[in-house]
Protein backbone atom coordinates (compact mmCIF):
# COMPACT_ATOMS: atom_id res chain seq x y z
CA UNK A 1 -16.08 -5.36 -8.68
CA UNK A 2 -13.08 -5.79 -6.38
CA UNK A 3 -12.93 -4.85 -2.70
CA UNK A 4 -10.11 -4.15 -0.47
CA UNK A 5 -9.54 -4.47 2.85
CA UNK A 6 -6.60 -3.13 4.57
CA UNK A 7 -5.31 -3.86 8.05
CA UNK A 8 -1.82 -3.35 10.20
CA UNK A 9 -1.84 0.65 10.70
CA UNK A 10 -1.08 1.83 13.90
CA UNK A 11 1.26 4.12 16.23
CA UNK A 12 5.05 3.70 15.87
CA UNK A 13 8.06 5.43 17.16
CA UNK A 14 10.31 7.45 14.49
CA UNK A 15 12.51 4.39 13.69
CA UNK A 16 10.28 1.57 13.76
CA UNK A 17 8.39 -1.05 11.78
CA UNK A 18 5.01 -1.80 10.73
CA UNK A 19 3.33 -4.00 8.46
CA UNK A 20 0.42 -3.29 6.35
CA UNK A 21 -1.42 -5.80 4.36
CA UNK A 22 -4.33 -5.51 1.71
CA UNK A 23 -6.65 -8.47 1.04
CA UNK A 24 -8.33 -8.47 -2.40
CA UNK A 25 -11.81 -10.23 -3.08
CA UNK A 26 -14.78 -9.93 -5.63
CA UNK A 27 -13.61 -10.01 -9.41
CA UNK A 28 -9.52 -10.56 -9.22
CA UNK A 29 -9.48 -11.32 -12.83
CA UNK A 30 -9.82 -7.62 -13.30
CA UNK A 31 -6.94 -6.54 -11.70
CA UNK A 32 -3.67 -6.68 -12.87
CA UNK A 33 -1.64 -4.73 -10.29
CA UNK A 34 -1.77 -3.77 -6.83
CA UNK A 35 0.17 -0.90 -4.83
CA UNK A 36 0.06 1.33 -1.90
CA UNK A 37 -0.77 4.97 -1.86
CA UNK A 38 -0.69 7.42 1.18
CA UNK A 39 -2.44 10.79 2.08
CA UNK A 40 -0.89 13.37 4.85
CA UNK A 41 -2.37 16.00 6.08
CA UNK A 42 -2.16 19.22 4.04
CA UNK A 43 0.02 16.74 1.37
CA UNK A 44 -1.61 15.29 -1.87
CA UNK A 45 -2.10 11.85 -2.41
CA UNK A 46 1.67 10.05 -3.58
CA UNK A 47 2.09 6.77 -4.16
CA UNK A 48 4.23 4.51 -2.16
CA UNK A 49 5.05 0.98 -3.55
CA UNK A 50 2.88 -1.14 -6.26
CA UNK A 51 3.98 -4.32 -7.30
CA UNK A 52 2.17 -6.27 -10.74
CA UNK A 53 0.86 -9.44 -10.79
CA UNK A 54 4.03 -10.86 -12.51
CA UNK A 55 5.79 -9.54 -9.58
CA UNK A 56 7.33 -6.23 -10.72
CA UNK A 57 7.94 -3.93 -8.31
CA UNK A 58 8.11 -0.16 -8.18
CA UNK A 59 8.58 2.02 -4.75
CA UNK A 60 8.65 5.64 -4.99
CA UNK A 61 12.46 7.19 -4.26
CA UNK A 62 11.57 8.29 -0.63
CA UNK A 63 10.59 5.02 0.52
CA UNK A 64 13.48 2.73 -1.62
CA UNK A 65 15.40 0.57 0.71
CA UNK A 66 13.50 0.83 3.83
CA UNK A 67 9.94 -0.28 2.66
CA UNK A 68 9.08 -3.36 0.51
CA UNK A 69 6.13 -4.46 -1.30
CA UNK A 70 5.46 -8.25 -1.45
CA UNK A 71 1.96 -10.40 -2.31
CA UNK A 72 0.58 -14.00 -1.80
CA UNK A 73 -1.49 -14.59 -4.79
CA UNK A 74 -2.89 -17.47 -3.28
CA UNK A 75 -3.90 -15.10 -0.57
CA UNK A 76 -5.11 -12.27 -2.77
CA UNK A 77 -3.08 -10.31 -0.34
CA UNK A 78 -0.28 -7.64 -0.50
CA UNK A 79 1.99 -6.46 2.03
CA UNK A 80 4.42 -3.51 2.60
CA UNK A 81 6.72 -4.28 4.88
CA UNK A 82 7.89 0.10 5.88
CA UNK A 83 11.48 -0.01 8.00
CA UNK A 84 12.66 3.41 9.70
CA UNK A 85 9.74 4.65 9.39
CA UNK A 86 10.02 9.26 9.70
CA UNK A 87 7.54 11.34 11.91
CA UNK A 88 6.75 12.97 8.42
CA UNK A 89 5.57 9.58 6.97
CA UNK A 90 2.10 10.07 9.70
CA UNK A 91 -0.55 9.20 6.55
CA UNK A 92 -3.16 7.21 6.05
CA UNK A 93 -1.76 4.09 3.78
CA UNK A 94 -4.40 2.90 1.17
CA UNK A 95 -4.27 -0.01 -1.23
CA UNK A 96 -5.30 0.53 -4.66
CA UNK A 97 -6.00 -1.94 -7.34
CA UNK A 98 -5.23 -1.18 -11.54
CA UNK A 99 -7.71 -2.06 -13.63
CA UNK A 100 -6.50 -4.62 -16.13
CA UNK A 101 -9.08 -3.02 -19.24
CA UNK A 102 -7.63 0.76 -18.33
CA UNK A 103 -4.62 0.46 -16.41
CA UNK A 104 -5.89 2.88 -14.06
CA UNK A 105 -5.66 2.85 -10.34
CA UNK A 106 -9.74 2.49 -9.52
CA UNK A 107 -10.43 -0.04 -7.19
CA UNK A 108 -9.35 1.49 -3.41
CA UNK A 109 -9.58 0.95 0.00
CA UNK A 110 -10.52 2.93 2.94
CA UNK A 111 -7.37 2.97 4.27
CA UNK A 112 -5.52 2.48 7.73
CA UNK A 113 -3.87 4.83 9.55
CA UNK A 114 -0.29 4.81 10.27
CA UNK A 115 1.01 7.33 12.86
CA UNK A 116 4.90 8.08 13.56
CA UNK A 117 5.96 9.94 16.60
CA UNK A 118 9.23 11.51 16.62
């Protein structure tokens, strides 16, 4: 299986940066993408950013041209760099991993909080 480990959450002010990153380990060869997801209170799940192993990227509209999604596949690692950051992004960010067999979104972590105060 694949495991996930994310890291970088924290508490910003409206405005500000943080970086999250996502290291990958166990069975890599049976992922083919990687991406980030978020959770709000009283929100569904949406997804943020993913980005493929070939290095295509997709970003949901909210977050296009303040957040970017990057990866160091020597690293087994992913990053998304989030840039004015809103109070209403408060979440908790998880990474997700597609399954190369299904192209489904199965493999996830537990997540890191990120907190924006306005």
């Amino acid at each position: 299986q694949v495991q996930l480990v994310e890291s970088g959450g924290g508490l910003v002010q409206a405005g500000g940066s943080l970086n999250l990153s996502c290291a990958a380990s166990g069975m890599i060869s049976f992922i083919n993408a990687m991406g980030w997801y978020r959770l709000a209170p009283g929100k569904q799940r949406e997804l943020v950013a993913v980005i493929s192993s070939g290095g295509t990227t997709n970003y949901a509209d909210f977050v296009k041209g303040r957040f970017t999604i990057s990866r160091d596949n020597a690293k087994n690692t992913v990053y998304l760099q989030m840039n004015s950051l809103k109070s209403d992004e408060t979440a908790v960010y998880y990474c997700a991993a597609r399954r190369r067999s299904t192209n489904i979104y199965d493999f996830w972590g537990r997540g890191t909080q990120v907190a924006v105060s306005s």
